[in-house]
Protein backbone atom coordinates (compact mmCIF):
# COMPACT_ATOMS: atom_id res chain seq x y z
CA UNK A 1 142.34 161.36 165.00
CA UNK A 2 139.83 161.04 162.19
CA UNK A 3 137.56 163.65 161.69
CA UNK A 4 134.47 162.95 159.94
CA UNK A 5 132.13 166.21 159.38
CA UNK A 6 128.64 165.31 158.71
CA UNK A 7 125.87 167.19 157.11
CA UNK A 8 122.59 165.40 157.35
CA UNK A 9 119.04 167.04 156.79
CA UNK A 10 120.10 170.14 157.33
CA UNK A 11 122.50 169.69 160.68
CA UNK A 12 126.01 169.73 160.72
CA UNK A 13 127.69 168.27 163.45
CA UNK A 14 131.30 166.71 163.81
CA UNK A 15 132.81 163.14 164.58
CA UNK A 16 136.18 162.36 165.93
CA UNK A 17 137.94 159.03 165.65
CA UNK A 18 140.60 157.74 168.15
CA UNK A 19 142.79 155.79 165.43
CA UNK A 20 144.71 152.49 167.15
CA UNK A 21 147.24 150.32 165.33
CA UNK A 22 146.65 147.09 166.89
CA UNK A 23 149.68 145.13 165.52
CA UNK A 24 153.34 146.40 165.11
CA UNK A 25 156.44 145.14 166.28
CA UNK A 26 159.63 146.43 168.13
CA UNK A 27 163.00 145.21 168.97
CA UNK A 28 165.41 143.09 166.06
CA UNK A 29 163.88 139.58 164.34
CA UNK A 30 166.54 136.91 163.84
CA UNK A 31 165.39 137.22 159.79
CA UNK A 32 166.70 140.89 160.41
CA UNK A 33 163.33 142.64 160.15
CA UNK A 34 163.94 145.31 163.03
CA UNK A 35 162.21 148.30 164.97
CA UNK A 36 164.66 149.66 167.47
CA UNK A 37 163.60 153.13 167.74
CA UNK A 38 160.01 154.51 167.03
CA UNK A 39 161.08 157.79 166.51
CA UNK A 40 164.33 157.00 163.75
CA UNK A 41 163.89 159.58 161.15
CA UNK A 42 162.47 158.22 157.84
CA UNK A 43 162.24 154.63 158.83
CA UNK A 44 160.63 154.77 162.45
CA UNK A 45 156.69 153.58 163.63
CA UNK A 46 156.21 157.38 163.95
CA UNK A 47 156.83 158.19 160.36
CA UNK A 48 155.68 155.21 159.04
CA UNK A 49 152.07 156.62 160.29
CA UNK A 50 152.80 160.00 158.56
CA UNK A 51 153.87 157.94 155.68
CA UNK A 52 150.07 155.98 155.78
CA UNK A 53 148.57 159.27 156.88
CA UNK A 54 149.78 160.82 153.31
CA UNK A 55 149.31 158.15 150.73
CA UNK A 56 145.61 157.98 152.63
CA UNK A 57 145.01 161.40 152.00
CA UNK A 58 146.50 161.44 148.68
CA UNK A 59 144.06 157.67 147.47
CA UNK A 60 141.17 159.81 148.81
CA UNK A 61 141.90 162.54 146.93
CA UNK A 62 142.54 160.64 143.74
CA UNK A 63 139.34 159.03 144.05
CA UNK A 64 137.47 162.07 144.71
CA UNK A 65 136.54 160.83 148.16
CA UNK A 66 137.68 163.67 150.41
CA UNK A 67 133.89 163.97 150.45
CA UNK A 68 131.25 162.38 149.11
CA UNK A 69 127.44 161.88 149.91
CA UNK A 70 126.46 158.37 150.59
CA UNK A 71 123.21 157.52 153.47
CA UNK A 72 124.00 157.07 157.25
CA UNK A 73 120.30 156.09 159.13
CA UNK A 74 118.30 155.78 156.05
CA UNK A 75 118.68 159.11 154.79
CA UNK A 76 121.36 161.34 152.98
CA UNK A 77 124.42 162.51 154.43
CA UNK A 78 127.49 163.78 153.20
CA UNK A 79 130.87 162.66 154.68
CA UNK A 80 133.82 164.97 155.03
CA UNK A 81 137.51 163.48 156.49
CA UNK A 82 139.86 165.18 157.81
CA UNK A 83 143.11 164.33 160.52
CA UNK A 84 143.19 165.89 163.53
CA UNK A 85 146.00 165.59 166.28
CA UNK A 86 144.74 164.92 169.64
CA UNK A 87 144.14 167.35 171.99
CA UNK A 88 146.18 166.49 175.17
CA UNK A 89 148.98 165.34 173.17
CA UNK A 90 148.70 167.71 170.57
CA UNK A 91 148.39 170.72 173.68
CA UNK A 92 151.75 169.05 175.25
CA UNK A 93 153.87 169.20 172.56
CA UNK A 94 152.87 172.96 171.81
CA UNK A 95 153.96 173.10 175.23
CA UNK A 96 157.18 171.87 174.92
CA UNK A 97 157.84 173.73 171.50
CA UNK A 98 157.42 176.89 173.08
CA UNK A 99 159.85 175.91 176.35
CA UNK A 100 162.27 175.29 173.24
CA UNK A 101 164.12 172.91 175.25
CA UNK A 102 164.30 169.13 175.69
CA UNK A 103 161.54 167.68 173.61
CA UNK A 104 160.86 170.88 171.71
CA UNK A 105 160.57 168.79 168.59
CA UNK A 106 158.19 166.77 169.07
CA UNK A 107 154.90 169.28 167.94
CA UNK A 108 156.82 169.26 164.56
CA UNK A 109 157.22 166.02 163.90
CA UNK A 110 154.15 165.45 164.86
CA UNK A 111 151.77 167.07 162.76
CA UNK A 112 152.71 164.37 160.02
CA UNK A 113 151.05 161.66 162.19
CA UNK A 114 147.94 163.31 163.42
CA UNK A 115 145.91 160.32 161.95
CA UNK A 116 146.96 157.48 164.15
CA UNK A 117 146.84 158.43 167.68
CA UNK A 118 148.19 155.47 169.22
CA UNK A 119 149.84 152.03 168.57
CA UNK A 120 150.55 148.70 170.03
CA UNK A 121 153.40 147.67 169.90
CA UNK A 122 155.31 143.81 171.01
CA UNK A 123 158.54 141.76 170.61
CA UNK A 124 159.54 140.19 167.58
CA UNK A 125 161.42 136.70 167.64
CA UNK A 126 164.20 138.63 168.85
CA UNK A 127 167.68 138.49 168.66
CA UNK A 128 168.45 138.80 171.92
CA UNK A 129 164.96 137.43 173.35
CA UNK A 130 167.26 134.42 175.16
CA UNK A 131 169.73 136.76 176.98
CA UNK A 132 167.92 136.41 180.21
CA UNK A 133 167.11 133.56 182.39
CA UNK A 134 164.12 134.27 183.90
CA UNK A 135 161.84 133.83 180.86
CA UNK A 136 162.51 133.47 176.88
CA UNK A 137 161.23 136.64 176.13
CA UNK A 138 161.82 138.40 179.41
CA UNK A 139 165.19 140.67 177.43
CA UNK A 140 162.31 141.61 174.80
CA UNK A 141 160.07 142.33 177.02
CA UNK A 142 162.55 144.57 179.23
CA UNK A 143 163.12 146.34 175.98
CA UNK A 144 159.62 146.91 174.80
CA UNK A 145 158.65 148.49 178.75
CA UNK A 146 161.41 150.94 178.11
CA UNK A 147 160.13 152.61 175.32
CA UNK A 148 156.52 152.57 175.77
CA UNK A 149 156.33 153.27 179.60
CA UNK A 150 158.51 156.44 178.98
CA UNK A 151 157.53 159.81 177.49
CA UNK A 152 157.34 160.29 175.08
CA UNK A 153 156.76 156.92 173.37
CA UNK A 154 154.13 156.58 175.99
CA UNK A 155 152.12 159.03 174.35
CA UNK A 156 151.67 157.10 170.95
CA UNK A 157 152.74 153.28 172.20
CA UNK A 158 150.81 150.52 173.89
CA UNK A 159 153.03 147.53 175.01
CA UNK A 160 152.55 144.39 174.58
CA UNK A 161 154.77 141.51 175.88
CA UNK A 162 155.41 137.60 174.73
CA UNK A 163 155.79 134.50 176.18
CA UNK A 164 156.78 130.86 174.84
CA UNK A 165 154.28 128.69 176.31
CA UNK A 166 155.96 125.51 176.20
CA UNK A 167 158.10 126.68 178.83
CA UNK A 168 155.83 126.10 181.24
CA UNK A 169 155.48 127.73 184.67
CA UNK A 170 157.92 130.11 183.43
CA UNK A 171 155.92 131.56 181.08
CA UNK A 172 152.83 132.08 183.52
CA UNK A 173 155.09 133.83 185.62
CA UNK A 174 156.26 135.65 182.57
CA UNK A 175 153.11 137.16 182.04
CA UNK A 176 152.56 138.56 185.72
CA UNK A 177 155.46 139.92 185.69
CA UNK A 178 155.27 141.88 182.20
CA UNK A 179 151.76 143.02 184.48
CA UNK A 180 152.89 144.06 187.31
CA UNK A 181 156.13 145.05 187.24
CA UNK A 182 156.80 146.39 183.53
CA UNK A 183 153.26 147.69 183.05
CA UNK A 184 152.31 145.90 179.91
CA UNK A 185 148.92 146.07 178.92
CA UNK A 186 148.64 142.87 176.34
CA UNK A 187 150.41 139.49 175.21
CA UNK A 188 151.73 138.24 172.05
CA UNK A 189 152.00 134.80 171.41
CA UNK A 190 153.27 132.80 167.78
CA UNK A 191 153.07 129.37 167.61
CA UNK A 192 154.64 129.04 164.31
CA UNK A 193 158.25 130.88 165.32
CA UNK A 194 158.32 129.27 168.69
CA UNK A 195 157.93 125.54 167.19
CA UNK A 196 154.14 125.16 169.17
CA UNK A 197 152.25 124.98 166.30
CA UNK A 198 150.94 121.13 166.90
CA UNK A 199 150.54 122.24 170.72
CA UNK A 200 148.39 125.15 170.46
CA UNK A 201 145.68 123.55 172.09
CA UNK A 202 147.25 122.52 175.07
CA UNK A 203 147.32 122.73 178.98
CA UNK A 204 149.98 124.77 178.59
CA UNK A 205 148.51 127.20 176.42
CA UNK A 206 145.42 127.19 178.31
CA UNK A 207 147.45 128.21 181.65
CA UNK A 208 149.12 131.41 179.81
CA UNK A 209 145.86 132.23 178.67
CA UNK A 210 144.03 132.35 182.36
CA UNK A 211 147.14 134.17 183.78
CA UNK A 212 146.26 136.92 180.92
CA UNK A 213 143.00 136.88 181.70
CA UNK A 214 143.91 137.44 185.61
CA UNK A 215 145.06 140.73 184.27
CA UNK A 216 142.41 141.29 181.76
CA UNK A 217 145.23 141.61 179.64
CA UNK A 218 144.46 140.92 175.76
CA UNK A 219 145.61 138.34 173.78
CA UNK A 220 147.05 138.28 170.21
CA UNK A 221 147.99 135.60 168.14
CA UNK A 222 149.86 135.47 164.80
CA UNK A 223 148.44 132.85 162.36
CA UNK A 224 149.54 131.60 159.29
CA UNK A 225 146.88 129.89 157.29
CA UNK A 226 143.49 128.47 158.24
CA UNK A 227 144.64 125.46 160.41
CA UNK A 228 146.22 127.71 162.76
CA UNK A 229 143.01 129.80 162.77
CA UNK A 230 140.90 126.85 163.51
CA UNK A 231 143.52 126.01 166.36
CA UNK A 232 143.73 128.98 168.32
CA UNK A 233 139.39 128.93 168.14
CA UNK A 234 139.86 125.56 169.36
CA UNK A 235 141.75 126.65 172.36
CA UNK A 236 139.92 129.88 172.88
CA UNK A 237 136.76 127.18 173.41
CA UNK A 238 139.25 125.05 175.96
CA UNK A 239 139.97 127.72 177.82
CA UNK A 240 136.59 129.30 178.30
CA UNK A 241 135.16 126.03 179.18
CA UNK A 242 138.40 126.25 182.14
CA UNK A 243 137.15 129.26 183.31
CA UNK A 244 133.72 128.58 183.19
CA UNK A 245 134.34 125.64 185.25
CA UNK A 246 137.72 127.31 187.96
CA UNK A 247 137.21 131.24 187.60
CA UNK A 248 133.46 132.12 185.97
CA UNK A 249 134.44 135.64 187.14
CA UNK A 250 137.57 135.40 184.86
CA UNK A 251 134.92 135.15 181.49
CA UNK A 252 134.87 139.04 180.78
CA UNK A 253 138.38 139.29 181.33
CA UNK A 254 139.47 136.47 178.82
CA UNK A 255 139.89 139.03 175.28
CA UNK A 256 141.78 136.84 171.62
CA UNK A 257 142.49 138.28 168.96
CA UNK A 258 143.10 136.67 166.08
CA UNK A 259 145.90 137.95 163.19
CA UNK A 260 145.79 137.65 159.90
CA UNK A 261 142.55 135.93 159.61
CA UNK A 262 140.94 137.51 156.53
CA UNK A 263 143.39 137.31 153.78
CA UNK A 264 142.92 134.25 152.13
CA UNK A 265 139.87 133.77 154.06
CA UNK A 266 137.07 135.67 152.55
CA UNK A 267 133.77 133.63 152.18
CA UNK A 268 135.07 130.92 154.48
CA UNK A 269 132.54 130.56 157.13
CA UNK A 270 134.37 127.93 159.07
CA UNK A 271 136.94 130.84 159.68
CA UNK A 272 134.20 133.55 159.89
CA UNK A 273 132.44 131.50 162.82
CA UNK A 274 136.22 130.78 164.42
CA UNK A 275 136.30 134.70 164.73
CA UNK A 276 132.46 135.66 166.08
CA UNK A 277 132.44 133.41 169.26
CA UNK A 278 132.27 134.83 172.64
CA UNK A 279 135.76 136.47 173.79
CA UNK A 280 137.39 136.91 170.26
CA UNK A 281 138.08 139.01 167.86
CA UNK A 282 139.81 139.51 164.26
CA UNK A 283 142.67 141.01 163.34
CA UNK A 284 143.18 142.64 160.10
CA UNK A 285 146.41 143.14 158.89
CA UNK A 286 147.51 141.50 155.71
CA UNK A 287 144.09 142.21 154.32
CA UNK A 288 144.73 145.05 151.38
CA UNK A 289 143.09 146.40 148.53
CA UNK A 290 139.59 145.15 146.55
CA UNK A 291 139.54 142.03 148.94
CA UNK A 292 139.14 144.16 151.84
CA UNK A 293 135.96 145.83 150.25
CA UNK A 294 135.17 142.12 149.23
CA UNK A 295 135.42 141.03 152.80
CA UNK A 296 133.43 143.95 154.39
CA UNK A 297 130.71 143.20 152.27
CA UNK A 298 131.07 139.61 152.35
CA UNK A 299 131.47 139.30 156.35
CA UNK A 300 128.33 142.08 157.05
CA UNK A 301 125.92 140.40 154.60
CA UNK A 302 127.06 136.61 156.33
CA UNK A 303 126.77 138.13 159.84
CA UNK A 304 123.58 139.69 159.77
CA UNK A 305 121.78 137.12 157.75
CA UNK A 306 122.63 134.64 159.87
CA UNK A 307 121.37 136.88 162.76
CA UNK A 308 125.55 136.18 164.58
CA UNK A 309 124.65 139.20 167.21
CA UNK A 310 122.48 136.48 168.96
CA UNK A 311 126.48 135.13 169.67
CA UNK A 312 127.13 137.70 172.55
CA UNK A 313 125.42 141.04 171.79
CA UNK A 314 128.21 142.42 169.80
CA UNK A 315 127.67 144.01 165.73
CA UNK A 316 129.73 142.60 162.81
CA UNK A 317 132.21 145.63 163.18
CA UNK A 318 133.07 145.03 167.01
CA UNK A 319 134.86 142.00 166.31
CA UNK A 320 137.74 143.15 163.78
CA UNK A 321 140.34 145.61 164.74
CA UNK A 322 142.92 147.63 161.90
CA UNK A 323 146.18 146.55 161.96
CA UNK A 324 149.25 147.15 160.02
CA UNK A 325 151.97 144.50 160.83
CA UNK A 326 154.46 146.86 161.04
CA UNK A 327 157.36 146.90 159.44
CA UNK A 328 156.76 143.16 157.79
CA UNK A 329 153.82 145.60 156.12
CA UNK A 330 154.34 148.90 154.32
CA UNK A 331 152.73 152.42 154.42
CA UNK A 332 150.90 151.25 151.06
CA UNK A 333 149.55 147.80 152.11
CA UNK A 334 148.45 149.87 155.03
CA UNK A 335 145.98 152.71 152.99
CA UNK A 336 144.87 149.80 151.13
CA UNK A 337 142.96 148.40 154.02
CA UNK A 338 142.48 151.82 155.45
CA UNK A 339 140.44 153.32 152.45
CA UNK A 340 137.95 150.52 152.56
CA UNK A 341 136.92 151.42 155.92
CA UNK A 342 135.93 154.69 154.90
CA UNK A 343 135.29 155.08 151.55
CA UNK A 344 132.11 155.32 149.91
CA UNK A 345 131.57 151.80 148.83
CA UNK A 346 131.84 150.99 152.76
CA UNK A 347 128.75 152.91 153.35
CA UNK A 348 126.85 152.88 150.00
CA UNK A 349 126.90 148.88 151.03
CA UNK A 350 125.67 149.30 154.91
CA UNK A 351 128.36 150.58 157.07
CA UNK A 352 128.04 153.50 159.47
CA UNK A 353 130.08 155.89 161.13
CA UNK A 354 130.22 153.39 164.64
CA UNK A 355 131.37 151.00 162.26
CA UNK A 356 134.44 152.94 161.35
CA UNK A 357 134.98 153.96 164.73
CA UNK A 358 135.06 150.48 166.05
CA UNK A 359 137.45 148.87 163.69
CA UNK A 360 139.81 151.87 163.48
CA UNK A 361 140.18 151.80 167.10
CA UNK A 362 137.61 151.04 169.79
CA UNK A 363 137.58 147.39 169.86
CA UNK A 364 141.31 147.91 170.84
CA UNK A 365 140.90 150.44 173.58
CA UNK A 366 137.55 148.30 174.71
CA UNK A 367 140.10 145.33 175.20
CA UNK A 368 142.73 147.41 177.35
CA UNK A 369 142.92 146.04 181.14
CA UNK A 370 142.32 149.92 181.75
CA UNK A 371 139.10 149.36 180.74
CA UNK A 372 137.79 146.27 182.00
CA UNK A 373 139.69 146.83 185.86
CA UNK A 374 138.85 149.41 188.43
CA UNK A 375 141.67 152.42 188.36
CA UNK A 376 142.11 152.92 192.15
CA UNK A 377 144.86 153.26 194.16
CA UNK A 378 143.45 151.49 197.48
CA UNK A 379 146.44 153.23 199.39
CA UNK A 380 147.08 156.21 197.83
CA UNK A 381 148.09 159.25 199.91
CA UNK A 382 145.69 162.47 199.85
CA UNK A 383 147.15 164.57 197.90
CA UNK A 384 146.47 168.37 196.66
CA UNK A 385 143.89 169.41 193.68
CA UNK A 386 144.86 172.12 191.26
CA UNK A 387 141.68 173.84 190.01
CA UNK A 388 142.50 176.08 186.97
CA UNK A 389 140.41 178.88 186.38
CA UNK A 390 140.97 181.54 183.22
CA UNK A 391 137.95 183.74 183.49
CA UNK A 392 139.28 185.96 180.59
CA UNK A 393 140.36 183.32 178.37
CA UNK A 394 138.30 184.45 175.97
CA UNK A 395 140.66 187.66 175.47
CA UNK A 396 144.00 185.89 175.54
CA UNK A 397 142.42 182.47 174.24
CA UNK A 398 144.67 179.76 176.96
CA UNK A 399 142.12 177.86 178.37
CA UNK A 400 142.63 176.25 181.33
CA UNK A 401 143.21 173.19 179.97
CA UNK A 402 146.19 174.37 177.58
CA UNK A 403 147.49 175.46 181.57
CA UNK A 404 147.44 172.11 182.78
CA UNK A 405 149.37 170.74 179.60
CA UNK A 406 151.85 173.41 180.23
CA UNK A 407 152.57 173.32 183.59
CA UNK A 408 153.17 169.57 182.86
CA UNK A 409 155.21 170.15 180.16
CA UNK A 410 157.54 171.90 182.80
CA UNK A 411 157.46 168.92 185.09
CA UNK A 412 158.80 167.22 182.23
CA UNK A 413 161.16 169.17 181.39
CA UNK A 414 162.77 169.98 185.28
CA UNK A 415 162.59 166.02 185.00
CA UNK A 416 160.12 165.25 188.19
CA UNK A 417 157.56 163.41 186.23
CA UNK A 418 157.20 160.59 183.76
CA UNK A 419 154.58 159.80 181.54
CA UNK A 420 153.83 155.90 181.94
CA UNK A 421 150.28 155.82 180.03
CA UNK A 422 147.42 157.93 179.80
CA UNK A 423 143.59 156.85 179.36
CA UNK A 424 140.50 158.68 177.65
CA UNK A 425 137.51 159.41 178.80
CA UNK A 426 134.55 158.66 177.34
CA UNK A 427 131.14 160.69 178.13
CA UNK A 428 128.20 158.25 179.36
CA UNK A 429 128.55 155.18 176.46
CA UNK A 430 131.48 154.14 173.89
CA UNK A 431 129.94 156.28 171.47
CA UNK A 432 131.92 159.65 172.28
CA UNK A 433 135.20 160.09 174.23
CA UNK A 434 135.84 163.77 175.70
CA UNK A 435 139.19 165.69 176.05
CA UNK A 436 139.53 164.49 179.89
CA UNK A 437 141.90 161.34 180.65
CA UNK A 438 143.53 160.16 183.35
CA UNK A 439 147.39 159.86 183.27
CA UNK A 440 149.88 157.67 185.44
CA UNK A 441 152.59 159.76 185.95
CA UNK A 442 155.92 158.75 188.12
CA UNK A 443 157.31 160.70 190.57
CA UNK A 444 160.87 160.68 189.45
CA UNK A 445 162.65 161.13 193.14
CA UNK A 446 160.98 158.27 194.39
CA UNK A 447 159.25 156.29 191.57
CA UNK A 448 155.88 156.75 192.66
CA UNK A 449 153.27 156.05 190.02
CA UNK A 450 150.37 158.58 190.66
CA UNK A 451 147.32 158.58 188.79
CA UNK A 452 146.02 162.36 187.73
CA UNK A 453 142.67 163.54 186.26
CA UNK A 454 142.19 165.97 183.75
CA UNK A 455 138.91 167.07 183.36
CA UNK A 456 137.47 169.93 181.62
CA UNK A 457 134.68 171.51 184.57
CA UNK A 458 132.98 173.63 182.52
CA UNK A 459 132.37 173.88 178.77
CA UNK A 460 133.51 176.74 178.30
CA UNK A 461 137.03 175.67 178.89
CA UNK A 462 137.74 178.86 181.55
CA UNK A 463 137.81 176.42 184.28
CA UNK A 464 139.60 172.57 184.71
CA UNK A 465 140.59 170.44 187.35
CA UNK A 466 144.03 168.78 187.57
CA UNK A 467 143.85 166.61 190.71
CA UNK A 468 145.58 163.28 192.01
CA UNK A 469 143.31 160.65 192.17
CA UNK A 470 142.59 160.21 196.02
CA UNK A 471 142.96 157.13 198.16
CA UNK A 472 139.69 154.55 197.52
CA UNK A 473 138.59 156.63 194.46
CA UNK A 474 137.77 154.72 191.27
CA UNK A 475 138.30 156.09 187.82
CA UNK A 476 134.96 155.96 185.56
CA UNK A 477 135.72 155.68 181.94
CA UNK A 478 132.37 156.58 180.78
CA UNK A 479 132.83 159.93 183.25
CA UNK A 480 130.69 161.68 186.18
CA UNK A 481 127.70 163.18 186.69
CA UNK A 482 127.77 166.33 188.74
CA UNK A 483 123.93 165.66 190.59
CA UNK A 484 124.76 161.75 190.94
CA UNK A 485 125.40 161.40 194.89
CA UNK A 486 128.35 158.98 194.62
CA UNK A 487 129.92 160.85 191.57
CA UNK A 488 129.46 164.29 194.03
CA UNK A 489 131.21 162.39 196.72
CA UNK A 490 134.32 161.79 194.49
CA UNK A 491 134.58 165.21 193.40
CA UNK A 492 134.31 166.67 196.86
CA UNK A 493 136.83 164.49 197.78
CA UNK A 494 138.73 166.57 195.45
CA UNK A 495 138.21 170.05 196.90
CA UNK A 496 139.08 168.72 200.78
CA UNK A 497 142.78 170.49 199.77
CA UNK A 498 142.96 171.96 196.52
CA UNK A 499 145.23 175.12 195.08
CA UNK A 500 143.01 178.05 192.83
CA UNK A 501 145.63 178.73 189.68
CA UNK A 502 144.80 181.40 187.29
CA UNK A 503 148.04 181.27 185.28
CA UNK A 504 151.10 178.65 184.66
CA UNK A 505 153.35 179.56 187.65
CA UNK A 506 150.16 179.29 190.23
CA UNK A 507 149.54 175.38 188.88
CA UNK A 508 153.27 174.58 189.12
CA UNK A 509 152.90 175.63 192.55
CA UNK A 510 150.08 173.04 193.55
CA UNK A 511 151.93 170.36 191.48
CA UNK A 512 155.24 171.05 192.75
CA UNK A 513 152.99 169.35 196.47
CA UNK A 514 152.84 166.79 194.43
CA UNK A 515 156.04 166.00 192.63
């Protein structure tokens, strides 16, 4: 995470930053560009972060921009940064460092990539992307659900898949399938590579689209000049007037976002009004260096004079996600673009701290099908609660939470769970997201997905829940009120058959009813 500490007349309070990678790549490119393992020493997506994460810190330090005072809401304020690893993930690997077994390595690797918390990740134009007959990309897509369903690459990976949608039928199915049976969370489609660069706009395109948006499942496209940009906003318009026409109720769930589209595009407002139309968004990768401070400036200052958040209610910054384009893109073209969205000129000229937050990683977790779809599990079996309570934690300082993470970390290890994904929480808006979550873990003996909540029940930390979701309850991403009559029904639904742990061993037992 990014850490910003803020001292403002006289308060000093602290902001954290979820940090998403929206565009990276995995698998083997026919031009030989290749990702086959995120974790390869020295040249994987892992260290590649710890490799952005240390020429960042070492720019801001150069420019004597560690901290610096600038004015956030009209008056002074001075910003510090700092990284800070994430607490569930960071608590697990601790976890699994002190086990010393399987795993064990994983806290120290990991403290050089505290600054980008997660990444998504999809196929290349594979190598091997024809080897199955069900789909073009259905091999790639195989391979990208291996890694980033599986712990630990869950932990730090969102999958996307791809499609070819020329071929039809079988790329609609395609797309379910990556869904629903390899849990991929987003699509990737590249008209240029796949030779449908003078059909973007096409029935066929259009189809693949509305199966995505069946899923709520976002869209990315790569782009290569303005003509492609201008294409894919073209069918982005063809498809929402589909929907608005066949499935209205399909409008929220229809998410573009468009690669690439700044570099070589700054001060074109033809391309600037292709990106701030109703169910799209920019990416930024490619963009590096003075022209992304150029284009901040440039795209705020258009936006707002030409009063765009009439559009659909959205602020300049929630259209444009960070992106690296990993590994076309290197660690340095990566802190280029990175320092501009949080350096001083960015907020000496009119950005804010939601700003940052929303391009560094909120408009991609705001896109997620998590997000946008109720997590419930219409037929899930009633299963026991753990409720972990460490009244003297402030003597041997293990809060309950740290128990949960370890008595997971054990699961791991004995093998009888997976980690598929996990989701935060956020507490009552977008603006802050809390140290609860809610994980899918499978059951390993019978490949079970089960969805559990983590939630912290006091402040204090002395006392947390660790519970399977129950049958016909609903996740809430912006959390639960404890007076709010529905959100009291889902928690007692909770304590029907629940365990009291005060130590590791007691909440193994309780998950061990589980798993």
């Amino acid at each position: 995470m990014l850490t910003a500490t803020i001292e403002q007349n006289g308060i000093t309070r602290v902001e954290n930053i979820f940090v998403v990678d929206c565009h990276s790549h995995l698998g083997h490119d026919v031009d030989e560009a290749n990702m086959m393992n995120p974790l390869a020493p020295g040249a994987g997506t892992f260290d590649f972060w710890g490799n952005v994460q240390g020429k960042l810190l070492a720019e801001m330090r150069k420019i004597n921009e560690v901290s610096f005072t600038t004015r956030l809401n009209g008056s002074a304020a001075k910003i510090s940064w700092s990284f800070t690893p994430y607490p569930f993930t960071d608590n697990l690997y601790s976890a699994l460092q002190r086990l010393g077994k399987k795993h064990s390595d994983l806290k120290e690797k990991s403290k050089f990539y505290s600054f980008i918390d997660q990444g998504v990740v999809f196929p290349f134009q594979d190598k091997f992307r024809d080897k199955r007959p069900e789909a073009l990309y259905r091999a790639s897509n195989i391979n990208v659900s291996r890694f980033t369903t599986h712990f630990p690459f869950s932990m730090k990976l969102i999958g996307y898949c791809r499609c070819d949608p020329m071929e039809g039928e079988k790329a609609v199915n395609e797309v379910r399938y990556a869904r629903e049976v390899l849990g991929l969370r987003g699509l990737k489609l590249h008209p240029r590579s796949e030779g449908w660069i003078d059909n973007v706009n096409s029935d066929k395109a259009v189809q693949v689209l509305v199966e995505a948006a069946k899923h709520s499942m976002p869209i990315i496209f790569d782009t290569r000049g303005k003509r492609t940009i201008m294409e894919i906003g073209g069918l982005i318009k063809s498809t929402r007037t589909f929907l608005e026409s066949n499935h209205p109720n399909l409008l929220k769930h229809f998410k573009v976002i468009i690669a690439h589209f700044a570099q070589g595009n700054i001060g074109d407002h033809e391309v600037y009004n292709t990106i701030v139309q109703p169910n799209t968004y920019g990416d930024l990768s490619m963009l590096h260096g003075e022209g992304a401070g150029n284009f901040f400036e440039d795209f705020r200052e258009w936006f707002i004079s030409n009063k765009k958040e009439n559009v659909d209610n959205r602020n300049w910054s929630e259209y444009l996600l960070f992106g690296s384009d990993f590994p076309y893109f290197g660690d340095v073209h990566a802190q280029k673009l990175l320092i501009y969205i949080i350096n001083k000129r960015f907020f000496d000229t009119g950005g804010t701290i939601n700003d940052t937050r929303n391009i560094l990683g909120l408009n991609q977790i705001r896109v997620l099908p998590e997000y946008s779809l109720p997590q419930i599990k219409k037929e899930a079996k009633n299963l026991p609660s753990t409720i972990i309570s460490n009244p003297v934690f402030s003597q041997n300082k293990k809060s309950a939470y740290e128990i949960a993470t370890e008595a997971l970390s054990n699961l791991i290890i004995e093998n009888k769970i997976d980690i598929k994904k996990f989701c935060v929480q956020f507490k009552d808006s977008w603006d802050l997201f809390t140290n609860d979550l809610l994980i899918t873990a499978i059951k390993n003996s019978t490949k079970e997905e089960i969805n559990l909540y983590v939630k912290n029940l006091v402040e204090n930390q002395s006392i947390s829940l660790l519970a399977p979701m129950q049958s016909n309850t609903t996740w809430k991403k912006f959390g639960y009120k404890y007076f709010d009559p529905e959100d009291r029904t889902f928690f007692a639904s909770f304590f029907k058959q629940s365990y009291l742990a005060t130590d590791v061993n007691k909440t193994l037992e309780g998950l061990y009813q589980i798993f």
